[in-house]
PDB file of N, CA and C in Angstrom:
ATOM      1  N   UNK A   1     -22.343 -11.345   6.441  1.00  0.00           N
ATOM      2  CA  UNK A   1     -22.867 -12.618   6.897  1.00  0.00           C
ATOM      3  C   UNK A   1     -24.204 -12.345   7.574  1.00  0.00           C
ATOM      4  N   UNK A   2     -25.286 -13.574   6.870  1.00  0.00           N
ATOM      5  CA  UNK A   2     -26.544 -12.916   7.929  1.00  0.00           C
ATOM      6  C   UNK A   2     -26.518 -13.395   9.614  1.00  0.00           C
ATOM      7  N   UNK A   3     -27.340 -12.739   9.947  1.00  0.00           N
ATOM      8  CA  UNK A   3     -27.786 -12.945  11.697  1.00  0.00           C
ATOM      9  C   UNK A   3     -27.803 -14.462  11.659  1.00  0.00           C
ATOM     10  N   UNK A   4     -28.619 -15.680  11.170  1.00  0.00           N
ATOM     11  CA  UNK A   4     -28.606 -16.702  11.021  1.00  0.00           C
ATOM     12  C   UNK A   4     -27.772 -17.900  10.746  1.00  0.00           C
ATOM     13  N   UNK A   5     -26.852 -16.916   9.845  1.00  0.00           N
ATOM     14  CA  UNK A   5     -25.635 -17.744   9.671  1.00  0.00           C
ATOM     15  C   UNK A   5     -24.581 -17.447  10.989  1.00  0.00           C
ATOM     16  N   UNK A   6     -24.747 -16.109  11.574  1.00  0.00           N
ATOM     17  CA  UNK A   6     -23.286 -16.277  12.568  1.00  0.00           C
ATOM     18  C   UNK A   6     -24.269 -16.977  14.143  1.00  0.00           C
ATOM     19  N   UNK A   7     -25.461 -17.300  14.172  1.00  0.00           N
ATOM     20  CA  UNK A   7     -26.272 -17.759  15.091  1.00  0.00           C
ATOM     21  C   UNK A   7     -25.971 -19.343  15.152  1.00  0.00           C
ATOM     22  N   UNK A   8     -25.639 -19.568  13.863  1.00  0.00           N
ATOM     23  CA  UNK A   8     -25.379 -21.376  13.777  1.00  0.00           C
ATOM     24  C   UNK A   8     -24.179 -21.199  13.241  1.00  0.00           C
ATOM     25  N   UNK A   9     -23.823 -20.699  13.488  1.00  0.00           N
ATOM     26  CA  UNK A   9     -21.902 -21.171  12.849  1.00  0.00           C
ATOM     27  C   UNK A   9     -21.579 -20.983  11.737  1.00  0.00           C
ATOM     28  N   UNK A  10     -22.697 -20.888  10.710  1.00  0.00           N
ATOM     29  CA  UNK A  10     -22.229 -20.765   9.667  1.00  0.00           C
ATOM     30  C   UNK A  10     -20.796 -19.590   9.566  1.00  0.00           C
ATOM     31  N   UNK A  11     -20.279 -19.878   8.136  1.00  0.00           N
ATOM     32  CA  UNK A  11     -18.926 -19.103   8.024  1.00  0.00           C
ATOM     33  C   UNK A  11     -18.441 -19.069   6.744  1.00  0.00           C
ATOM     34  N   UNK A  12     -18.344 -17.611   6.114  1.00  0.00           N
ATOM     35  CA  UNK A  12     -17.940 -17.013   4.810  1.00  0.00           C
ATOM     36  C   UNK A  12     -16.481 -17.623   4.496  1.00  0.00           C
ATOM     37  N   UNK A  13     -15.572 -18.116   5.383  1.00  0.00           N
ATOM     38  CA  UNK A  13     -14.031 -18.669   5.432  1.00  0.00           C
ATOM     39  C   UNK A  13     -14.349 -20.207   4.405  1.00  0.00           C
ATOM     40  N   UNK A  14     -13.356 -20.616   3.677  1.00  0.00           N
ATOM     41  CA  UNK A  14     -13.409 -21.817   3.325  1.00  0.00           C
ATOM     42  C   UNK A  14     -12.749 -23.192   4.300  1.00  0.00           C
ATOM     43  N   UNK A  15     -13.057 -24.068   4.463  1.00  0.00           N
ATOM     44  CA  UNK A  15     -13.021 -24.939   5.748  1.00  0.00           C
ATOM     45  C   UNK A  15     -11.636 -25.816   5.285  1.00  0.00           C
ATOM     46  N   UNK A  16     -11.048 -25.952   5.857  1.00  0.00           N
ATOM     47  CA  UNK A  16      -9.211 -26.430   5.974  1.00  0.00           C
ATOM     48  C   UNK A  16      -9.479 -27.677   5.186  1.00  0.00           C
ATOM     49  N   UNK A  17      -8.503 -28.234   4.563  1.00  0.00           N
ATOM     50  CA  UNK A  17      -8.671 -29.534   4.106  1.00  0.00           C
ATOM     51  C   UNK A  17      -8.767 -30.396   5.279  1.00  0.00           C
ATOM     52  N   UNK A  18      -9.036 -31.944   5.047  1.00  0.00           N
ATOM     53  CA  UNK A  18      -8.996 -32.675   6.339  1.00  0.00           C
ATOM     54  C   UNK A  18      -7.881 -33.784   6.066  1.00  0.00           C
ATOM     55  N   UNK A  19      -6.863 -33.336   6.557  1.00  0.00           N
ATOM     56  CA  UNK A  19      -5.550 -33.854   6.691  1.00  0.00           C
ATOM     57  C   UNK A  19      -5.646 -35.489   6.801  1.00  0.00           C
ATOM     58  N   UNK A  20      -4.534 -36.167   6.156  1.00  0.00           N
ATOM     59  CA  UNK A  20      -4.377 -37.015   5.938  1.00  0.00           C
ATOM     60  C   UNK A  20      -4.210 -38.037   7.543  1.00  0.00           C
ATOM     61  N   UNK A  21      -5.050 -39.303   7.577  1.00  0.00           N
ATOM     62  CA  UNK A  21      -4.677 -39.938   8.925  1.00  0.00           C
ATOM     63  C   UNK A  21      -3.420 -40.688   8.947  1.00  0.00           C
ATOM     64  N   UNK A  22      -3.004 -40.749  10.305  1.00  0.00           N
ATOM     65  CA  UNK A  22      -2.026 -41.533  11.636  1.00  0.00           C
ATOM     66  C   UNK A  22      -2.578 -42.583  10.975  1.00  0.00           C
ATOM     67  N   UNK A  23      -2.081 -43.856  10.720  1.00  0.00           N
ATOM     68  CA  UNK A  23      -2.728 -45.452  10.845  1.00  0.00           C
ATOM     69  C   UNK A  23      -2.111 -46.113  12.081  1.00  0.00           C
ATOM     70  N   UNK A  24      -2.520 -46.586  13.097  1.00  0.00           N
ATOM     71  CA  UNK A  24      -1.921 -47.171  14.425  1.00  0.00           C
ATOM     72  C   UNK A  24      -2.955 -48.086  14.585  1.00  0.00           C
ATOM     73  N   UNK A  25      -1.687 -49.248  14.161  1.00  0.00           N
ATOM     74  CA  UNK A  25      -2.583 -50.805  14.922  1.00  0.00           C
ATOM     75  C   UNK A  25      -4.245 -50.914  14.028  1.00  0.00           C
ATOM     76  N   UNK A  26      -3.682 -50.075  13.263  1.00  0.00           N
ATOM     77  CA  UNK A  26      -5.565 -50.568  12.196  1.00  0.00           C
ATOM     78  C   UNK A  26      -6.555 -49.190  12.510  1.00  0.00           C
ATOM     79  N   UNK A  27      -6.271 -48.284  13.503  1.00  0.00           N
ATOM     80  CA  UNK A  27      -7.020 -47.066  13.588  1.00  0.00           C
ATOM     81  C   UNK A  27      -6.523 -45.994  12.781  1.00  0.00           C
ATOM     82  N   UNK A  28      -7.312 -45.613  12.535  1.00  0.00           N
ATOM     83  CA  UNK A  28      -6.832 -44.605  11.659  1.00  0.00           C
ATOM     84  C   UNK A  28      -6.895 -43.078  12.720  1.00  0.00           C
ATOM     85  N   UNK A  29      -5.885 -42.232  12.903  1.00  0.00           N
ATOM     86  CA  UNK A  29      -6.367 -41.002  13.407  1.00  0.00           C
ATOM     87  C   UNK A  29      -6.484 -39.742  13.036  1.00  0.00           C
ATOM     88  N   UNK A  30      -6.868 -38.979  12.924  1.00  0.00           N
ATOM     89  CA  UNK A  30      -7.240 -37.770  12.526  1.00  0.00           C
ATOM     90  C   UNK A  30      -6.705 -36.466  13.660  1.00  0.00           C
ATOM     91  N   UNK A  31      -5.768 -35.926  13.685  1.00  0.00           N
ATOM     92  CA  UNK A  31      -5.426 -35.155  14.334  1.00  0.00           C
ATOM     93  C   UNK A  31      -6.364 -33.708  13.995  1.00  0.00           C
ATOM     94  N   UNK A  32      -7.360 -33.583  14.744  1.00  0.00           N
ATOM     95  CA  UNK A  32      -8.067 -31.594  14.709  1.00  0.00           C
ATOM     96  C   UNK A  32      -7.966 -30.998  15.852  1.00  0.00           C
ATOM     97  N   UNK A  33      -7.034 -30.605  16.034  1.00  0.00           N
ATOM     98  CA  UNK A  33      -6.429 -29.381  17.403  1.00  0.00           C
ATOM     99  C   UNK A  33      -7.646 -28.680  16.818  1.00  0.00           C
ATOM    100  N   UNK A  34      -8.158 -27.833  18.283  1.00  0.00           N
ATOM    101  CA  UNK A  34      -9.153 -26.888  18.304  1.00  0.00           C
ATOM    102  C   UNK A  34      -8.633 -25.732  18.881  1.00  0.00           C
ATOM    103  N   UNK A  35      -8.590 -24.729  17.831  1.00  0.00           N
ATOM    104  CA  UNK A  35      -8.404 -23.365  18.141  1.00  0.00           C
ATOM    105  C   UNK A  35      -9.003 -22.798  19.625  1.00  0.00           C
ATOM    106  N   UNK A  36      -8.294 -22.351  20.384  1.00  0.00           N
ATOM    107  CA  UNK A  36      -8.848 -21.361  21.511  1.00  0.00           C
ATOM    108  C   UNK A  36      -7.788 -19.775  21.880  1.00  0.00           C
ATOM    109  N   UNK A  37      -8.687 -19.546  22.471  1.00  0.00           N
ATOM    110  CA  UNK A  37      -7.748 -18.353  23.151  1.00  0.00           C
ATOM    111  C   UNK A  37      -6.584 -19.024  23.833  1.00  0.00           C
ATOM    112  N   UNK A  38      -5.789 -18.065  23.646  1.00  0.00           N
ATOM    113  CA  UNK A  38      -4.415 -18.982  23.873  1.00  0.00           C
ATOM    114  C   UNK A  38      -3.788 -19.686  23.308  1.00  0.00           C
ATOM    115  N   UNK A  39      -4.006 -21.003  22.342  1.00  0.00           N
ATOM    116  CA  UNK A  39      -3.671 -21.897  22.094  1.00  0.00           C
ATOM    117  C   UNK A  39      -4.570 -23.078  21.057  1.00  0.00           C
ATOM    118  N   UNK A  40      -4.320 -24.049  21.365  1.00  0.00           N
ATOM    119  CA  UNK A  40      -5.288 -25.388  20.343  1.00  0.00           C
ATOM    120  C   UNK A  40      -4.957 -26.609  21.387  1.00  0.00           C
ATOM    121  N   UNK A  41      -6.246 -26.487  21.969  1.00  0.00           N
ATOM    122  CA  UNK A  41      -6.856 -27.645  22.467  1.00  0.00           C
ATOM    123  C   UNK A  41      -6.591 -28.781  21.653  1.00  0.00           C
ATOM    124  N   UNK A  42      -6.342 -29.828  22.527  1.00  0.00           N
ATOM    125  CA  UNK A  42      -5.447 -31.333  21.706  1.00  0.00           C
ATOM    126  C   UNK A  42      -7.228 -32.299  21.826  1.00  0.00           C
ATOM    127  N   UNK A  43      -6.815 -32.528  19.914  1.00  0.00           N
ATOM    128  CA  UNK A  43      -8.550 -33.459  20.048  1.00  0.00           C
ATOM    129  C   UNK A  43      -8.269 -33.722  18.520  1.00  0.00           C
ATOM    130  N   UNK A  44      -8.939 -35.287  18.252  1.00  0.00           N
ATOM    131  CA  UNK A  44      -8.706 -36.334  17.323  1.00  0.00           C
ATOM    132  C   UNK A  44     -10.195 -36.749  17.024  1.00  0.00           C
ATOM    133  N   UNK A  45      -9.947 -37.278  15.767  1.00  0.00           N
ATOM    134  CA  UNK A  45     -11.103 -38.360  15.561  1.00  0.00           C
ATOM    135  C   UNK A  45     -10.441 -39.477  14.971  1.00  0.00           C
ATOM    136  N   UNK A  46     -11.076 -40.686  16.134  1.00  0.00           N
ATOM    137  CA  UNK A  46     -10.412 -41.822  16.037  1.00  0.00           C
ATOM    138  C   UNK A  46     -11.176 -42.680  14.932  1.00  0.00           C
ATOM    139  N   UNK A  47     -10.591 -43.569  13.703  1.00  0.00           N
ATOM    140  CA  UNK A  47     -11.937 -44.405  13.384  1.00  0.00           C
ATOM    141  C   UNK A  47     -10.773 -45.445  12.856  1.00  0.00           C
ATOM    142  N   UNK A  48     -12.092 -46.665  12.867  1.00  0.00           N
ATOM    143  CA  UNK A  48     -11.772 -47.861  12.693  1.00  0.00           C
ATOM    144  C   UNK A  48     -12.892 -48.992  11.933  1.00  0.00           C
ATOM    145  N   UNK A  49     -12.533 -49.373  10.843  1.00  0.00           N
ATOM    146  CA  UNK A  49     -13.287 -50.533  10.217  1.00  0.00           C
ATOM    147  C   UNK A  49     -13.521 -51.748  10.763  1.00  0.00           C
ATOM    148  N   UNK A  50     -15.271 -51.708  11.505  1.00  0.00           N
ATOM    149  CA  UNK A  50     -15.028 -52.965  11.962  1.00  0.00           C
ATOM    150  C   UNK A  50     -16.055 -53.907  11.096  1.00  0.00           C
ATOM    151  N   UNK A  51     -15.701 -55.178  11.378  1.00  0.00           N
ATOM    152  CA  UNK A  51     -17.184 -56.007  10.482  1.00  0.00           C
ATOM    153  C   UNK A  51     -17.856 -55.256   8.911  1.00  0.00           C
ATOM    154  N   UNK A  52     -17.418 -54.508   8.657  1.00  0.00           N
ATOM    155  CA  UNK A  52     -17.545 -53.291   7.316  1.00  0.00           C
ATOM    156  C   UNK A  52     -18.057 -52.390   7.859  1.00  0.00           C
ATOM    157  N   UNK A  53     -18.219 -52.293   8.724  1.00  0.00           N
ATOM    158  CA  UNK A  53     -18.677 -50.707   9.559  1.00  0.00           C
ATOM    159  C   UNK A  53     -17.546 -49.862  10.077  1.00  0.00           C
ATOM    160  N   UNK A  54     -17.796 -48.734   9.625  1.00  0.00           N
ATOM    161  CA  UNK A  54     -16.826 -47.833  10.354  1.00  0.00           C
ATOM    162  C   UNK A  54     -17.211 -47.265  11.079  1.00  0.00           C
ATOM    163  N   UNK A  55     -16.644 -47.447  12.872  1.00  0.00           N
ATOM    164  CA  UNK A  55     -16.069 -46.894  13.983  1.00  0.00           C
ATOM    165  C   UNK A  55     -16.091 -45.685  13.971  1.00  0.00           C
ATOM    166  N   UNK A  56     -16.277 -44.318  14.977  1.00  0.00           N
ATOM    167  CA  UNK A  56     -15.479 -43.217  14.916  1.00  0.00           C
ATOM    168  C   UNK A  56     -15.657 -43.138  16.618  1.00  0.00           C
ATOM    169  N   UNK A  57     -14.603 -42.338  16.944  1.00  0.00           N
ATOM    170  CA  UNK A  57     -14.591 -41.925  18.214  1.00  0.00           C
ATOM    171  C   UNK A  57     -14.073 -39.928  18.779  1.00  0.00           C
ATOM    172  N   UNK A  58     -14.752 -39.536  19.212  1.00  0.00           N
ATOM    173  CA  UNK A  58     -13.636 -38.235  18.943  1.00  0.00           C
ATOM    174  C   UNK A  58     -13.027 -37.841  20.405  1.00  0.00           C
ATOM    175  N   UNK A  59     -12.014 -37.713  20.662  1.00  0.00           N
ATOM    176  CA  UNK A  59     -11.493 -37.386  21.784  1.00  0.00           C
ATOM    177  C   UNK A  59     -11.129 -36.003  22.155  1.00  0.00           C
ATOM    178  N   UNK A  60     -11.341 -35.463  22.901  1.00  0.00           N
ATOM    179  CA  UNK A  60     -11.104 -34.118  23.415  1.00  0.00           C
ATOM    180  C   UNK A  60     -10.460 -34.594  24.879  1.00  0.00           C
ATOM    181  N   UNK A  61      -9.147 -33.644  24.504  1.00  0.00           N
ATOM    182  CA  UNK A  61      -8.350 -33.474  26.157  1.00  0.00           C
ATOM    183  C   UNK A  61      -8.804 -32.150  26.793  1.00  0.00           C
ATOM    184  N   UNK A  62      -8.103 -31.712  27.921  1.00  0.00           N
ATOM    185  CA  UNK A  62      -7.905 -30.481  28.455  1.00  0.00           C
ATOM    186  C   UNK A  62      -6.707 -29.587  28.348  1.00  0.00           C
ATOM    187  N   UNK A  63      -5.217 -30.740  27.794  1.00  0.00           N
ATOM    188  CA  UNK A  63      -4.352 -30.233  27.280  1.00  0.00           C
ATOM    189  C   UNK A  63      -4.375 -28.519  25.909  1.00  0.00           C
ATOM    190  N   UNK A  64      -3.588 -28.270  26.471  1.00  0.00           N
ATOM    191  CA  UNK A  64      -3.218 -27.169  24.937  1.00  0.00           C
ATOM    192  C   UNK A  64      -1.920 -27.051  24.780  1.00  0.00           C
ATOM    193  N   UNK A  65      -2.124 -26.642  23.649  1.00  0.00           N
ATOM    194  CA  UNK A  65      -0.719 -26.565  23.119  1.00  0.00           C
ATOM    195  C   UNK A  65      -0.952 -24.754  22.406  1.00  0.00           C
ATOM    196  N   UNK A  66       0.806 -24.412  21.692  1.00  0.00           N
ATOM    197  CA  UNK A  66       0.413 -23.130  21.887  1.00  0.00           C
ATOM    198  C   UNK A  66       1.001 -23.137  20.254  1.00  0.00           C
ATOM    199  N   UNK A  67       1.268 -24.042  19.530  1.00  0.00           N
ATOM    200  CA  UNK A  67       0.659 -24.060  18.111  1.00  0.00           C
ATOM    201  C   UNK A  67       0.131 -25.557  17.614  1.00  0.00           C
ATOM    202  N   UNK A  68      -0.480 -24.822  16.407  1.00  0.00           N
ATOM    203  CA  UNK A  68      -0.972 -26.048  15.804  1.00  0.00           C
ATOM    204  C   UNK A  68      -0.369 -27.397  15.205  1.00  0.00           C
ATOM    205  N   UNK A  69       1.061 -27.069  14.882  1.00  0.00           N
ATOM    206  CA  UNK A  69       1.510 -27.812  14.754  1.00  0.00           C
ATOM    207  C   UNK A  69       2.066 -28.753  15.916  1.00  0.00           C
ATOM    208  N   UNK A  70       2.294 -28.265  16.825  1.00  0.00           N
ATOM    209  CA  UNK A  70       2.299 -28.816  18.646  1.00  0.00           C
ATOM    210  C   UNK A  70       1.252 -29.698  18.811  1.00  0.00           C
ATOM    211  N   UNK A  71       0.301 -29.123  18.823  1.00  0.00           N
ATOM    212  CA  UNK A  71      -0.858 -29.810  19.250  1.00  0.00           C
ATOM    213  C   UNK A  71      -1.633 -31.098  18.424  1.00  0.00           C
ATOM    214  N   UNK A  72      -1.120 -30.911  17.239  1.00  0.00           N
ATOM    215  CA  UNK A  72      -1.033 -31.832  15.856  1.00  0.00           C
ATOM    216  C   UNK A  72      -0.126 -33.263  16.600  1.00  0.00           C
ATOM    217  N   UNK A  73       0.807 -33.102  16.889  1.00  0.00           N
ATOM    218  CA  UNK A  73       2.145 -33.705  17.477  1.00  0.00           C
ATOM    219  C   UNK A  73       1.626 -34.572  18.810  1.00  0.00           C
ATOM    220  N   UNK A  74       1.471 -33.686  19.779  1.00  0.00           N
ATOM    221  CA  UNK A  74       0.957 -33.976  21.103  1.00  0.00           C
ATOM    222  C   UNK A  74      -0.840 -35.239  20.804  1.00  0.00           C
ATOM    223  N   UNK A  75      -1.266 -35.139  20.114  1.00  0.00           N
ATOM    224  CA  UNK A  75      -2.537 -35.191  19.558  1.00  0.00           C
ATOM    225  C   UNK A  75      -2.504 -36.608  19.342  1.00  0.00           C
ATOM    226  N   UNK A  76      -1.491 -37.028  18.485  1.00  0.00           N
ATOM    227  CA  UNK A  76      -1.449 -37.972  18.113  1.00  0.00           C
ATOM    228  C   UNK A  76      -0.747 -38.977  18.860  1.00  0.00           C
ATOM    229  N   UNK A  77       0.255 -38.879  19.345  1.00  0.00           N
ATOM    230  CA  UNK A  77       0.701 -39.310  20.492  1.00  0.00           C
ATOM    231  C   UNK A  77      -0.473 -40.009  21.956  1.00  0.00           C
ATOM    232  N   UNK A  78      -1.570 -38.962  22.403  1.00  0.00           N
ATOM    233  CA  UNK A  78      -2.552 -38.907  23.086  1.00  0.00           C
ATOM    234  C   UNK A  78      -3.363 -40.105  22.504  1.00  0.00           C
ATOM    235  N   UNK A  79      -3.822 -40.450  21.686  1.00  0.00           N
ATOM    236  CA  UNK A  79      -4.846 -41.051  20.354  1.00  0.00           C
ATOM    237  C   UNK A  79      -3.908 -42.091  20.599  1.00  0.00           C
ATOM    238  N   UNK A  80      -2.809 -42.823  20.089  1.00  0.00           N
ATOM    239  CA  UNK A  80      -1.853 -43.737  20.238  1.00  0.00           C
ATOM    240  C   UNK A  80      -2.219 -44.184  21.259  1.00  0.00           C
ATOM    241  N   UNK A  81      -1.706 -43.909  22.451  1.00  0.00           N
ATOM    242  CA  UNK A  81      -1.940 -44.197  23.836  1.00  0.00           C
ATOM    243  C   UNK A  81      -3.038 -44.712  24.234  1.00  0.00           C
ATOM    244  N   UNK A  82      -4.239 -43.745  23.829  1.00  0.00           N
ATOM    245  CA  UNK A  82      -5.586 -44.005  24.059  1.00  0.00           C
ATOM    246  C   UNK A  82      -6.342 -45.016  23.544  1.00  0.00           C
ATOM    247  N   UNK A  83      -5.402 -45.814  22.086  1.00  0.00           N
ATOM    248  CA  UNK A  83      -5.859 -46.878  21.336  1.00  0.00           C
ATOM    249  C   UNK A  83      -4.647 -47.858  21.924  1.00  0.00           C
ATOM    250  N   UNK A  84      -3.448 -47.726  22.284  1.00  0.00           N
ATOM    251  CA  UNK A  84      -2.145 -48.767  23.362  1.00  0.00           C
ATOM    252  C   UNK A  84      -3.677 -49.021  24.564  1.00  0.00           C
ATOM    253  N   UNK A  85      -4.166 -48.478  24.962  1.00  0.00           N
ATOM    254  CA  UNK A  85      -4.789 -48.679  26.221  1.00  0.00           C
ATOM    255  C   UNK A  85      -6.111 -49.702  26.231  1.00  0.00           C
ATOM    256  N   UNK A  86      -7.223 -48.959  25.443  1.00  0.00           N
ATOM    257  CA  UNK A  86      -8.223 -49.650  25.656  1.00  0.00           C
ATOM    258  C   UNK A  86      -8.361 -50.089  23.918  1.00  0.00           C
ATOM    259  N   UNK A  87      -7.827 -50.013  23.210  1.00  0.00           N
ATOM    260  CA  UNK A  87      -8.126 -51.002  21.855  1.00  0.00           C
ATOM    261  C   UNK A  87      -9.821 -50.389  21.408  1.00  0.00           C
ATOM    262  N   UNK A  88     -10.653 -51.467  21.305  1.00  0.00           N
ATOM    263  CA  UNK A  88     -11.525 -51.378  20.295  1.00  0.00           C
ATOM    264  C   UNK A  88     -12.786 -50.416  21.164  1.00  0.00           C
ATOM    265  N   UNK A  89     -12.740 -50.963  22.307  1.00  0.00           N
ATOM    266  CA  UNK A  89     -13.443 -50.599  24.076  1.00  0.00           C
ATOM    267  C   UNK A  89     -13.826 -48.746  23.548  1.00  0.00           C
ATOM    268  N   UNK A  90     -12.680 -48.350  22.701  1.00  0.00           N
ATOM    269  CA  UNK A  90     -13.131 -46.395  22.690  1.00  0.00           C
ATOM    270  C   UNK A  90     -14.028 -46.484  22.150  1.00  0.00           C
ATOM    271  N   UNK A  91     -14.708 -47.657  20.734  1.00  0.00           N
ATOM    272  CA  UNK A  91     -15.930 -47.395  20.815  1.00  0.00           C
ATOM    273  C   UNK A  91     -17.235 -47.992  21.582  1.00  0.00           C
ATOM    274  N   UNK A  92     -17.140 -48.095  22.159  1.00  0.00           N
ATOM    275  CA  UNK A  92     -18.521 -48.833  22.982  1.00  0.00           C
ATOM    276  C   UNK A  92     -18.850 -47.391  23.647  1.00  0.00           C
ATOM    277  N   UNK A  93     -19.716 -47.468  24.132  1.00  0.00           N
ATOM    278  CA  UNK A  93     -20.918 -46.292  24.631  1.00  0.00           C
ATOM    279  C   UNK A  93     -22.436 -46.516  24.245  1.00  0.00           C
TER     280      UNK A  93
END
């Protein structure tokens, strides 16, 4: 791998499929636990069709979990909640 590619991330690995979404209440979620030492950080990308525009939101906790399939689990649950709570409001910013 050159200097350039491991400087920006690039990566010789082929990249995971992107798993099929959660649908809750019209959001769609995307469960991507993030690998760390230790464990996989619990984090989603939320999206939603609004007016013909699509929404995205991505959420990162501080939670971990200590597999991926855990954190897959926990993830979505989190995302649920987080769309039970404030509805459309995750995207505004």
């Amino acid at each position: 791998m050159s200097l350039l590619s491991r400087l920006f991330g690039g990566s010789s690995a082929p990249a995971a499929p992107e798993a099929e979404p959660v649908v809750h209440d019209g959001f769609r979620i995307f469960p991507e636990p993030m690998k760390e030492a230790g464990g996989y950080r619990i984090a989603a990308r939320i999206e939603k069709e609004i007016d013909g525009v699509v929404k995205s939101h991505r959420m990162i906790r501080a939670d971990t979990c200590g597999s991926a399939d855990e954190a897959r689990e926990v993830t979505t649950n989190k995302a649920k909640s987080l769309i039970d709570q404030q509805g459309e409001a995750i995207f505004a910013a």
